[in-house]
N, C-alpha and C. Protein backbone atom coordinates (compact mmCIF):
# COMPACT_ATOMS: atom_id res chain seq x y z
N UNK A 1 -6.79 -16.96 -5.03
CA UNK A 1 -6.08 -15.72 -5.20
C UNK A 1 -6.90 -14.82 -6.12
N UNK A 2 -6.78 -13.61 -5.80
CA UNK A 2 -8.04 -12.53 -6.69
C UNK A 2 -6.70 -11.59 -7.13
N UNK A 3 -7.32 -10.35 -7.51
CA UNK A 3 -6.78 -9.18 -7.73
C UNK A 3 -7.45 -8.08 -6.60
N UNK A 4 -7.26 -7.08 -7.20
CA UNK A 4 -7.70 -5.93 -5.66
C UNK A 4 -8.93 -5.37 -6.12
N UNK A 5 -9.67 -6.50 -6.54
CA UNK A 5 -11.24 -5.98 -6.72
C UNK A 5 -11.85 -6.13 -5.33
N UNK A 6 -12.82 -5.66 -4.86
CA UNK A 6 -13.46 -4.81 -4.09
C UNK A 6 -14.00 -5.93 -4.02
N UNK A 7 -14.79 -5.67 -4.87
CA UNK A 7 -16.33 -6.33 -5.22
C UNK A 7 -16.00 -8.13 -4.66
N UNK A 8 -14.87 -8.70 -5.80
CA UNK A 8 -14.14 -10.03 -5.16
C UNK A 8 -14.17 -10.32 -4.05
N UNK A 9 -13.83 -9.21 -3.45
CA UNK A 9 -12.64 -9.43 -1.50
C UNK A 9 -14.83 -9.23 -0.59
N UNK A 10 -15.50 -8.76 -1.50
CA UNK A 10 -16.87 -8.61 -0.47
C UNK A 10 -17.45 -10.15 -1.05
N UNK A 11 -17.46 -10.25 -1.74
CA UNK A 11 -17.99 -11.34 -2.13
C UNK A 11 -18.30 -12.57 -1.60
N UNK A 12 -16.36 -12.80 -1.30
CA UNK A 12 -15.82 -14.19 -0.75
C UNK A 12 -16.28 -13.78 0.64
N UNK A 13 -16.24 -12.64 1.31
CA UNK A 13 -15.84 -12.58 2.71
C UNK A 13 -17.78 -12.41 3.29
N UNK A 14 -18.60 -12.34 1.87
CA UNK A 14 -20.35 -12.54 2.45
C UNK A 14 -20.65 -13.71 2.49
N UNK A 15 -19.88 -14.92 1.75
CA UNK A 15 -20.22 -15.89 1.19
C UNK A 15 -19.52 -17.20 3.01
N UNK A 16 -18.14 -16.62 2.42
CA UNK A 16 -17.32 -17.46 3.93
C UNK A 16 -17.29 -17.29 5.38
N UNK A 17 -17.56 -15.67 5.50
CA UNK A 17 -17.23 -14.55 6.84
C UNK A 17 -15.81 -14.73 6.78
N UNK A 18 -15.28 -13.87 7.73
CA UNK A 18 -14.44 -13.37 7.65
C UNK A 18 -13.04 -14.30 8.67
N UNK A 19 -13.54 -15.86 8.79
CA UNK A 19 -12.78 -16.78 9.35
C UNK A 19 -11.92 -16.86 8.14
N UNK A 20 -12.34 -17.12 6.69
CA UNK A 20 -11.18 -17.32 5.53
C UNK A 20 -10.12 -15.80 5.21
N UNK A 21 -8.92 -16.70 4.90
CA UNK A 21 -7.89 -15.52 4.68
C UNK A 21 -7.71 -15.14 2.82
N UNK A 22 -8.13 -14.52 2.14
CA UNK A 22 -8.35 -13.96 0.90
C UNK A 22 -6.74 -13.42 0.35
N UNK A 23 -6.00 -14.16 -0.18
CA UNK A 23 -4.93 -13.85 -1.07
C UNK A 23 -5.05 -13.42 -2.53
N UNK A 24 -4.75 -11.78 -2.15
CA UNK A 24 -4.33 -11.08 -3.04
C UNK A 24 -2.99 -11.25 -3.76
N UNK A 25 -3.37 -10.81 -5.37
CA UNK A 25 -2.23 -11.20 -6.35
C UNK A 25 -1.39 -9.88 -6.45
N UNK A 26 0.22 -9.68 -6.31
CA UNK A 26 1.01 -9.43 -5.99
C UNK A 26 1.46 -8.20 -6.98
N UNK A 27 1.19 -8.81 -8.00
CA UNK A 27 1.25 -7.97 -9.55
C UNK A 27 0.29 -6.89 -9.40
N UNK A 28 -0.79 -7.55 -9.07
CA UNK A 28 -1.96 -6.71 -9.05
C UNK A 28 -1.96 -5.56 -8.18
N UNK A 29 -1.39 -5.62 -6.83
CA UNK A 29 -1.48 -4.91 -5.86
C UNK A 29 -0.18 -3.77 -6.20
N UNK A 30 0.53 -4.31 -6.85
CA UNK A 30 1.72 -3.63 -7.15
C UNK A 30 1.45 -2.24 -8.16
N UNK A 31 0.49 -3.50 -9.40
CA UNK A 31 0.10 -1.88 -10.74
C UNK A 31 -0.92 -1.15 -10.33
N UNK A 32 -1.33 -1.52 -8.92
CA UNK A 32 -2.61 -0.71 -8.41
C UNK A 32 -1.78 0.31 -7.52
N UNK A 33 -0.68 0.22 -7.43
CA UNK A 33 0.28 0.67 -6.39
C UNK A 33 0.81 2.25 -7.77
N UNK A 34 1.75 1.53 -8.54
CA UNK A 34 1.97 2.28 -9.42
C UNK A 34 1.03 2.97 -10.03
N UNK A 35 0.10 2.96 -10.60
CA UNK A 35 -0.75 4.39 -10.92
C UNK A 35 -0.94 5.01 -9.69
N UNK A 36 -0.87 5.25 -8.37
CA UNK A 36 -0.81 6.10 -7.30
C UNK A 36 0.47 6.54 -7.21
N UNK A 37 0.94 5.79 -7.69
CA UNK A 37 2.91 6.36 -7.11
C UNK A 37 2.97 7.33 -8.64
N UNK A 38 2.32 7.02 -9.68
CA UNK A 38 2.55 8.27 -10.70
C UNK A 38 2.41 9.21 -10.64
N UNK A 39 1.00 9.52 -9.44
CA UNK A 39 0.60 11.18 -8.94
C UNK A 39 1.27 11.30 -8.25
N UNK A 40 2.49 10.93 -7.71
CA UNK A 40 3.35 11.56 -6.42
C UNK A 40 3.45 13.16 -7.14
N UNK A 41 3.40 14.49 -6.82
CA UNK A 41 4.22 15.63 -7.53
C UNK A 41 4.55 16.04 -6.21
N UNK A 42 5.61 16.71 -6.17
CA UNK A 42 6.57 17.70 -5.37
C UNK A 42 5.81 19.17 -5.54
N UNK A 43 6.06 19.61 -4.48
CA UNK A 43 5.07 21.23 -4.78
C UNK A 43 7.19 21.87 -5.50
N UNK A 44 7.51 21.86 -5.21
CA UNK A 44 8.97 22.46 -5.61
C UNK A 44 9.72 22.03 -7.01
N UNK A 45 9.88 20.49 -7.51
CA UNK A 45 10.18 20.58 -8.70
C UNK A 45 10.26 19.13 -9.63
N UNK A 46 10.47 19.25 -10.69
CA UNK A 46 10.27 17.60 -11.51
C UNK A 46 10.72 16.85 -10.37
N UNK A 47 12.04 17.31 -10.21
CA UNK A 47 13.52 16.47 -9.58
C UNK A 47 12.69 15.70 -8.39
N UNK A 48 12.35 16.51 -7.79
CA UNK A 48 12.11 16.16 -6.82
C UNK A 48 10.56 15.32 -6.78
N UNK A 49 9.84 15.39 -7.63
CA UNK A 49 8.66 14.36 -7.35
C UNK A 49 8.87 13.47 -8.12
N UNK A 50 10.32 12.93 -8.78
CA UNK A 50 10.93 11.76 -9.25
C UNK A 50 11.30 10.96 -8.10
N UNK A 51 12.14 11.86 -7.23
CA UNK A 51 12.79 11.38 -5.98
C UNK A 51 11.27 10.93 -5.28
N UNK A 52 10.63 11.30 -4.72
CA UNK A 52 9.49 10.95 -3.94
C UNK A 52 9.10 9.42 -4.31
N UNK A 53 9.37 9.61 -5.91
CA UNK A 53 8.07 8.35 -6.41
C UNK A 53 9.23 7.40 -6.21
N UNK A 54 10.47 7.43 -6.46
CA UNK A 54 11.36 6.48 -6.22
C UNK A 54 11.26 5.81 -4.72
N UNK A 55 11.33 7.02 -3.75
CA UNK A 55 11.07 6.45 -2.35
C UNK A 55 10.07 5.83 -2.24
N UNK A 56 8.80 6.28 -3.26
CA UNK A 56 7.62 5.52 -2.33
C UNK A 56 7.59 4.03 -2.85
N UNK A 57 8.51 3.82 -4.34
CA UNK A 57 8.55 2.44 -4.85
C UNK A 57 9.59 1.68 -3.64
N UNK A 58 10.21 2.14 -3.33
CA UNK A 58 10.86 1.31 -1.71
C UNK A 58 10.40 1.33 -0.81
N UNK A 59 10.02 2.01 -0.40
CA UNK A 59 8.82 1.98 0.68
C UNK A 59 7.70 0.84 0.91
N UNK A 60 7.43 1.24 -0.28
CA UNK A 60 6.39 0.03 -1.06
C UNK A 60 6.39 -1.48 -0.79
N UNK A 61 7.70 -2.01 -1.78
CA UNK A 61 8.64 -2.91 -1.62
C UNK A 61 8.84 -3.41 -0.01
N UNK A 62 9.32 -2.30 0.94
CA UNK A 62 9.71 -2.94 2.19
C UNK A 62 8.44 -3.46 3.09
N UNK A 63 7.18 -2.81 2.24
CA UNK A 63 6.28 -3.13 3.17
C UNK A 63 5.52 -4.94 2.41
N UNK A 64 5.99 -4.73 1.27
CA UNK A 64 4.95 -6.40 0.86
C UNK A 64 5.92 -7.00 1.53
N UNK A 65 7.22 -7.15 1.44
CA UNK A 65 7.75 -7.95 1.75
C UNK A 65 8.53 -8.01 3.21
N UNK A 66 7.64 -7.40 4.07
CA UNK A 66 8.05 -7.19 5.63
C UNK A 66 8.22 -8.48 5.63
N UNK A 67 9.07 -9.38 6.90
CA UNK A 67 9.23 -10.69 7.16
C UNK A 67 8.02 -10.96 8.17
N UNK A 68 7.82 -10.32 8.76
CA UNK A 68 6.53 -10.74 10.06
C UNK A 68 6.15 -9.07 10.32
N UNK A 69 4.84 -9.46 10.90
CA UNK A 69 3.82 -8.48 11.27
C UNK A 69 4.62 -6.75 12.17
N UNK A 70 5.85 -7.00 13.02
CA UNK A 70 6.74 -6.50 13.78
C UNK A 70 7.56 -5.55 12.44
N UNK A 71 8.05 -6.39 11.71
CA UNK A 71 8.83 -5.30 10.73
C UNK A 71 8.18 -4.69 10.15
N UNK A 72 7.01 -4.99 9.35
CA UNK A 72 5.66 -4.21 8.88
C UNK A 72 5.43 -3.20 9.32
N UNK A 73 5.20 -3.08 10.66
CA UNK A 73 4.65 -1.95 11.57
C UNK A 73 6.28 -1.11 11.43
N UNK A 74 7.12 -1.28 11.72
CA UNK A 74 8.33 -0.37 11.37
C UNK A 74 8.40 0.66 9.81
N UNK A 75 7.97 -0.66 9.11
CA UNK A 75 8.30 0.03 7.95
C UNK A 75 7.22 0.72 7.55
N UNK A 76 5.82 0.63 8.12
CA UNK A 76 4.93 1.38 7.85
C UNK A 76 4.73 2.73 8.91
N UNK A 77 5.31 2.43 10.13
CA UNK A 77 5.93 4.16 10.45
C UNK A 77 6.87 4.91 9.91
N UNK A 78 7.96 4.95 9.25
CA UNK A 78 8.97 5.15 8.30
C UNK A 78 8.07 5.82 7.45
N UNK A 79 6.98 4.91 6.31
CA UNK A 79 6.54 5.37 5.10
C UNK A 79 5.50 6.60 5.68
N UNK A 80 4.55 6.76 7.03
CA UNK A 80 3.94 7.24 7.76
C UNK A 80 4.62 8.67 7.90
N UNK A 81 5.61 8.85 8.92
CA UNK A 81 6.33 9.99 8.92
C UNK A 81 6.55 10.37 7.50
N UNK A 82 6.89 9.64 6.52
CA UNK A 82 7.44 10.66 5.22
C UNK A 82 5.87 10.96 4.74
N UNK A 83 5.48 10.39 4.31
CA UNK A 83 4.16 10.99 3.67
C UNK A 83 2.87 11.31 3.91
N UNK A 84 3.27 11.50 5.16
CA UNK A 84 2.26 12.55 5.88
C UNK A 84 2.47 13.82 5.44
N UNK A 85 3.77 13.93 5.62
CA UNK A 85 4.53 15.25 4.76
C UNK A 85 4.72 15.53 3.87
N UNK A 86 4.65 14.85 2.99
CA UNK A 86 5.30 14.98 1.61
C UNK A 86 4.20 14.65 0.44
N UNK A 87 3.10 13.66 1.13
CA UNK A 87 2.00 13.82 0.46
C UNK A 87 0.77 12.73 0.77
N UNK A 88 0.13 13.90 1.83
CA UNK A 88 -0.85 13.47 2.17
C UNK A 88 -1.88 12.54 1.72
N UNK A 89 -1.84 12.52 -0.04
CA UNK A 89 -3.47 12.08 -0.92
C UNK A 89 -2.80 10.39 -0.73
N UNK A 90 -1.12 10.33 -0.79
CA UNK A 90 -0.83 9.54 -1.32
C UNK A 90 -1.03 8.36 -0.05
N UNK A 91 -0.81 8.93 0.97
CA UNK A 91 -0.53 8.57 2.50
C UNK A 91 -2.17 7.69 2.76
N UNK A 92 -3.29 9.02 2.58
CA UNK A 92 -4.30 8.60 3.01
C UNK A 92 -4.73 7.34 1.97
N UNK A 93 -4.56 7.21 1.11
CA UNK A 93 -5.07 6.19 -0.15
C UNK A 93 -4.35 4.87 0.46
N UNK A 94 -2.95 4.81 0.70
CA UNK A 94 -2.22 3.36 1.45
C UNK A 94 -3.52 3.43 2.86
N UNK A 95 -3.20 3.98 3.47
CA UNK A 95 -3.69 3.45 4.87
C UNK A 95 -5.79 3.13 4.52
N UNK A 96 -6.56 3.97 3.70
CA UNK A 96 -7.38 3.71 3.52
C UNK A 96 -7.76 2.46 2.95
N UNK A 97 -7.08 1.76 1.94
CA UNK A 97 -7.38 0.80 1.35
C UNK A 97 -6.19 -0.64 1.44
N UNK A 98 -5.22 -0.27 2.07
CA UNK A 98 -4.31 -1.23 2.25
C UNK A 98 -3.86 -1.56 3.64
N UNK A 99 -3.53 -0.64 4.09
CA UNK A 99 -3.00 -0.79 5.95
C UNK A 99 -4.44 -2.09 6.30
N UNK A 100 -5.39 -1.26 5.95
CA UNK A 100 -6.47 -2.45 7.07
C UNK A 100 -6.38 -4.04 6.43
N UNK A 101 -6.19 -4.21 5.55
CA UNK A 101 -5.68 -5.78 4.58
C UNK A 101 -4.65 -6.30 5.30
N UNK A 102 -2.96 -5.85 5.91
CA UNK A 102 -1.93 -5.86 6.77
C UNK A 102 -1.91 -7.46 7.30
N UNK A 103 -1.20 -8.19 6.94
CA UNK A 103 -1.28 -9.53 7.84
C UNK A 103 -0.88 -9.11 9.31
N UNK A 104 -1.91 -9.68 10.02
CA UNK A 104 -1.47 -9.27 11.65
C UNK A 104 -0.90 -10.88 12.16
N UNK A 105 -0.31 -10.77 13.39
CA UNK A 105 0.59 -11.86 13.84
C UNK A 105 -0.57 -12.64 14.45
């Protein structure tokens, strides 16, 4: 089990290829989660880029803990439609560095 170092996840995966499955630590992925969910801002008001960051901490939530690969993909169209809209930096940063990690079935 690592943390969401980079460098770690290239390491193991030059050393093994990419037959081994690399478990990331949970905490880790989470406070790497939260300093992105702190820049959520609302172009309109506090209130509302409180509300955002709240959604995206559920959002969040529904996606570590999808039950199988099928609910995942649900809950990551859900988080998809909202923050495409609501905030793009935040949208592209999940799918850039996390979507492709995704346990597939």
């Amino acid at each position: 089990m690592i943390d969401c170092s980079v460098t770690e996840m290239d390491a193991i995966l030059s050393t093994f290829g990419t037959e081994v499955q690399v478990l990331v630590c949970h905490w880790h992925i989470r406070r790497a989660w939260e300093k992105k969910v702190k820049q959520i801002k609302s172009s309109i008001s506090t209130a509302d880029s409180k509300a955002l960051r709240k959604k995206a901490r559920v959002y969040l939530s529904s996606l570590m803990y999808a039950k199988d690969p099928e609910e995942f993909d649900v809950k990551w169209n859900e988080f998809r439609q909202c923050y495409l809209v609501e905030d793009i930096t935040f949208y592209t940063y999940m799918f850039d560095y996390y979507y492709p990690k995704r346990e597939s079935g």
